[in-house]
N, C-alpha and C. Protein backbone atom coordinates (compact mmCIF):
# COMPACT_ATOMS: atom_id res chain seq x y z
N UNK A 1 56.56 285.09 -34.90
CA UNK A 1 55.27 285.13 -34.25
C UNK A 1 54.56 286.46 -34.55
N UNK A 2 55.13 287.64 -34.33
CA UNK A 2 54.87 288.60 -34.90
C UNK A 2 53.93 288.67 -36.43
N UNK A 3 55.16 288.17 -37.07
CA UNK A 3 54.15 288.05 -38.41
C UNK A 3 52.78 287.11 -39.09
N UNK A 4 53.15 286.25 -38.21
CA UNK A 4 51.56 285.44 -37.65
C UNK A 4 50.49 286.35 -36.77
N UNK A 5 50.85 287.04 -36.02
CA UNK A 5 49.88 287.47 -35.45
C UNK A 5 49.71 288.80 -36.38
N UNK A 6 50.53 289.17 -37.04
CA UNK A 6 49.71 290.41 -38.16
C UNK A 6 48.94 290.11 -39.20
N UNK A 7 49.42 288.84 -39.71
CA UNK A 7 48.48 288.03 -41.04
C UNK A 7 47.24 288.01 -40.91
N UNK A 8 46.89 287.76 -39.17
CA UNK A 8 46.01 286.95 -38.63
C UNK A 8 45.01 288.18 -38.60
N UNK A 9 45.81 289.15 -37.79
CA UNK A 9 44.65 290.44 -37.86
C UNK A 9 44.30 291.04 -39.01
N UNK A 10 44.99 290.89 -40.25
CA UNK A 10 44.60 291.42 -41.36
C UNK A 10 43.71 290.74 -42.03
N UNK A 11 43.56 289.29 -41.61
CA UNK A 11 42.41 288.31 -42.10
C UNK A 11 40.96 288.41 -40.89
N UNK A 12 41.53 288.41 -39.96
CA UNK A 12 40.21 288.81 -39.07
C UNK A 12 39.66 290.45 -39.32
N UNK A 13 40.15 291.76 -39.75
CA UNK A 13 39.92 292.96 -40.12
C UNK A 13 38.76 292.81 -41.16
N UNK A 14 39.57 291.83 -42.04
CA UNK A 14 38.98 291.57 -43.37
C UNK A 14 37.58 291.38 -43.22
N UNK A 15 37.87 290.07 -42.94
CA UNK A 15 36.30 288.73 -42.70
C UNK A 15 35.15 289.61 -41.45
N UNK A 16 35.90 290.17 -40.29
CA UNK A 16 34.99 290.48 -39.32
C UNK A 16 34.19 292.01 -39.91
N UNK A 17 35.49 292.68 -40.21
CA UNK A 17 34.56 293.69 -41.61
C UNK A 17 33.52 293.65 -42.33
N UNK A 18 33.56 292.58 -43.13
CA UNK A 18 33.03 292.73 -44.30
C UNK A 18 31.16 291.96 -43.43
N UNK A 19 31.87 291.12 -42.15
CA UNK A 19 30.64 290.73 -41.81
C UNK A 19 29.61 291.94 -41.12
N UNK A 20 30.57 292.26 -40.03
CA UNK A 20 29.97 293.54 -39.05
C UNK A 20 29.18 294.62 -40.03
N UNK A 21 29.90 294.97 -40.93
CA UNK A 21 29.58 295.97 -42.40
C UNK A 21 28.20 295.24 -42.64
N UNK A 22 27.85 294.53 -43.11
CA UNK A 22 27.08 293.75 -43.93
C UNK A 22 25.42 293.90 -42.79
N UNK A 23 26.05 293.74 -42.25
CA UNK A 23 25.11 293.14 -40.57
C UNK A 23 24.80 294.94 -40.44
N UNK A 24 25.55 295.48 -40.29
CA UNK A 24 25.04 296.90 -40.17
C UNK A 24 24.02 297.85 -41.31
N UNK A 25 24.44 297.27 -42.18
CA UNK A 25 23.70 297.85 -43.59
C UNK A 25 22.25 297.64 -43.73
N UNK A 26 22.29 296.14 -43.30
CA UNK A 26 21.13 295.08 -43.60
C UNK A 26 20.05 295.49 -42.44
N UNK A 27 20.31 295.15 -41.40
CA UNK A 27 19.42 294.71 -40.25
C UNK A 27 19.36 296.11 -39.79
N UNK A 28 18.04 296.08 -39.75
CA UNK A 28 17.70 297.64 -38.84
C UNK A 28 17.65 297.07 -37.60
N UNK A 29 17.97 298.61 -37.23
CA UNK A 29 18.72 299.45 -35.84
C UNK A 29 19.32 298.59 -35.30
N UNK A 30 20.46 298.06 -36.15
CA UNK A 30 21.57 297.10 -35.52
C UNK A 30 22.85 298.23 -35.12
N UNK A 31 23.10 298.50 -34.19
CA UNK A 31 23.97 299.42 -33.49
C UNK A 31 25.41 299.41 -33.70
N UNK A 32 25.48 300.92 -34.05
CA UNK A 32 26.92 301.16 -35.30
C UNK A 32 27.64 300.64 -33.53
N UNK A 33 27.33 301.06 -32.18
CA UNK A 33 28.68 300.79 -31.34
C UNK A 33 28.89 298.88 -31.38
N UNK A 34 28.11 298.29 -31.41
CA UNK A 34 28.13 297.01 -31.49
C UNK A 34 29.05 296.62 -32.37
N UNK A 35 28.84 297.35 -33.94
CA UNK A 35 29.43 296.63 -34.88
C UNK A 35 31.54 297.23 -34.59
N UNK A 36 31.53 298.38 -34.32
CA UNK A 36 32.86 298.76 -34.01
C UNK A 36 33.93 297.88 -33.12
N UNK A 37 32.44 297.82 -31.82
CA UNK A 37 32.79 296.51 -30.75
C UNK A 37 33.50 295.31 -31.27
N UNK A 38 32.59 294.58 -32.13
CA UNK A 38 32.93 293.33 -32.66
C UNK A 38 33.55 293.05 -33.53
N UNK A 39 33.72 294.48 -34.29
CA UNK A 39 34.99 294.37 -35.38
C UNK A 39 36.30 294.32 -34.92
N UNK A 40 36.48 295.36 -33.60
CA UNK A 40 37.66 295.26 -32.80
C UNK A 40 37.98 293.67 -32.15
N UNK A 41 37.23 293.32 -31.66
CA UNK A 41 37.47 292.26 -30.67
C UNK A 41 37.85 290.96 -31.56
N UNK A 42 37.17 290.54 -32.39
CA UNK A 42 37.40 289.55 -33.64
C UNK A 42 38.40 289.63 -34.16
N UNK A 43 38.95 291.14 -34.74
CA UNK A 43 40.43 290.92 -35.21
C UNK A 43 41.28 290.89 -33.99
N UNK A 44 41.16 291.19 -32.91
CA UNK A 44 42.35 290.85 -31.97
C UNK A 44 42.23 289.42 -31.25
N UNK A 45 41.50 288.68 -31.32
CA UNK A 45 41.29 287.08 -31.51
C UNK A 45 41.69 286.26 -32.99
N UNK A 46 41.77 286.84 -33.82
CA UNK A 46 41.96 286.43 -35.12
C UNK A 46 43.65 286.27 -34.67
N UNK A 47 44.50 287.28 -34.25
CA UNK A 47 45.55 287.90 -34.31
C UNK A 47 46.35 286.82 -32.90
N UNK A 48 45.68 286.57 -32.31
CA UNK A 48 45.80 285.99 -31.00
C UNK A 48 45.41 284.71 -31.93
N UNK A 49 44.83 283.59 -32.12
CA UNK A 49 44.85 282.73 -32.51
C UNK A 49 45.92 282.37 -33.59
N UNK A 50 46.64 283.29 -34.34
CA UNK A 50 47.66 282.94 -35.18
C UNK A 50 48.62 283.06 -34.49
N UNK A 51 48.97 283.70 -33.58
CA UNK A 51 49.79 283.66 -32.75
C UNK A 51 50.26 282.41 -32.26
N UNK A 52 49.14 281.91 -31.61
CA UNK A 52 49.00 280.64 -30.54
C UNK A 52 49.09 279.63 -31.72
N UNK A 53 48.19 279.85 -33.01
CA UNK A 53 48.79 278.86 -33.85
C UNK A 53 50.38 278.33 -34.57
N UNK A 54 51.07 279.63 -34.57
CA UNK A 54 52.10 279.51 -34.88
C UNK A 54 53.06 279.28 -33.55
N UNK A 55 52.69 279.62 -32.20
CA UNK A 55 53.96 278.69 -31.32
C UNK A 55 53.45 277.30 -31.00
N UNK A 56 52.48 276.94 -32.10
CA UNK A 56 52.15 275.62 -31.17
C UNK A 56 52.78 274.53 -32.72
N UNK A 57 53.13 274.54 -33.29
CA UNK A 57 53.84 274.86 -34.65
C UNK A 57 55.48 274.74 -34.17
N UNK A 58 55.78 275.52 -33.82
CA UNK A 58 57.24 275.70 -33.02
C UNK A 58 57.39 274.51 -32.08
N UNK A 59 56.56 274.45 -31.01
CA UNK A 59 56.39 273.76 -29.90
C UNK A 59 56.17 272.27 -30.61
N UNK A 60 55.59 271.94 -31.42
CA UNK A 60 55.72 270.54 -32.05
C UNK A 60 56.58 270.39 -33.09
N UNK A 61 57.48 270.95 -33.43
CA UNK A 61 58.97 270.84 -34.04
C UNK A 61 58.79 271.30 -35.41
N UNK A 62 57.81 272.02 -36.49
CA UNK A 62 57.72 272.03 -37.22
C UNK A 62 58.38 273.38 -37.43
N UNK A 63 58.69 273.91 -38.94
CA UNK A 63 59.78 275.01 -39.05
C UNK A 63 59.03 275.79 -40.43
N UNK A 64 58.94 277.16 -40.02
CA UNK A 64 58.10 278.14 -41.26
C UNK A 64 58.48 277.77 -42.56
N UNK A 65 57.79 277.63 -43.49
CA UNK A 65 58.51 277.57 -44.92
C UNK A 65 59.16 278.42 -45.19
């Protein structure tokens, strides 16, 4: 589970990055605390959803490759 929930944050880091980044560059006076905000919170939902994806995985009998 662990390593599901690190995959997960390294793919939400990624994606919520590259969006928050993008969104900050682009759009005036879009607020650097906002984008920090939502970069944080997205990867720890990213991280939390692989989580929950992978015991629900477990919980219906299926087994990691």
């Amino acid at each position: 589970m662990i390593t599901a929930a690190m995959y997960g944050a390294a793919l939400g880091l990624v994606a919520y990055g590259t969006y928050d980044a993008t969104n900050y560059a682009t759009l005036k006076d879009f607020p650097l605390s906002i984008t920090i905000m939502d970069w944080i919170w997205m990867t720890f939902l990213s991280a939390t959803t692989a989580a929950l994806a992978w015991l629900s995985m477990r919980w219906l009998g299926q087994t990691s490759p």
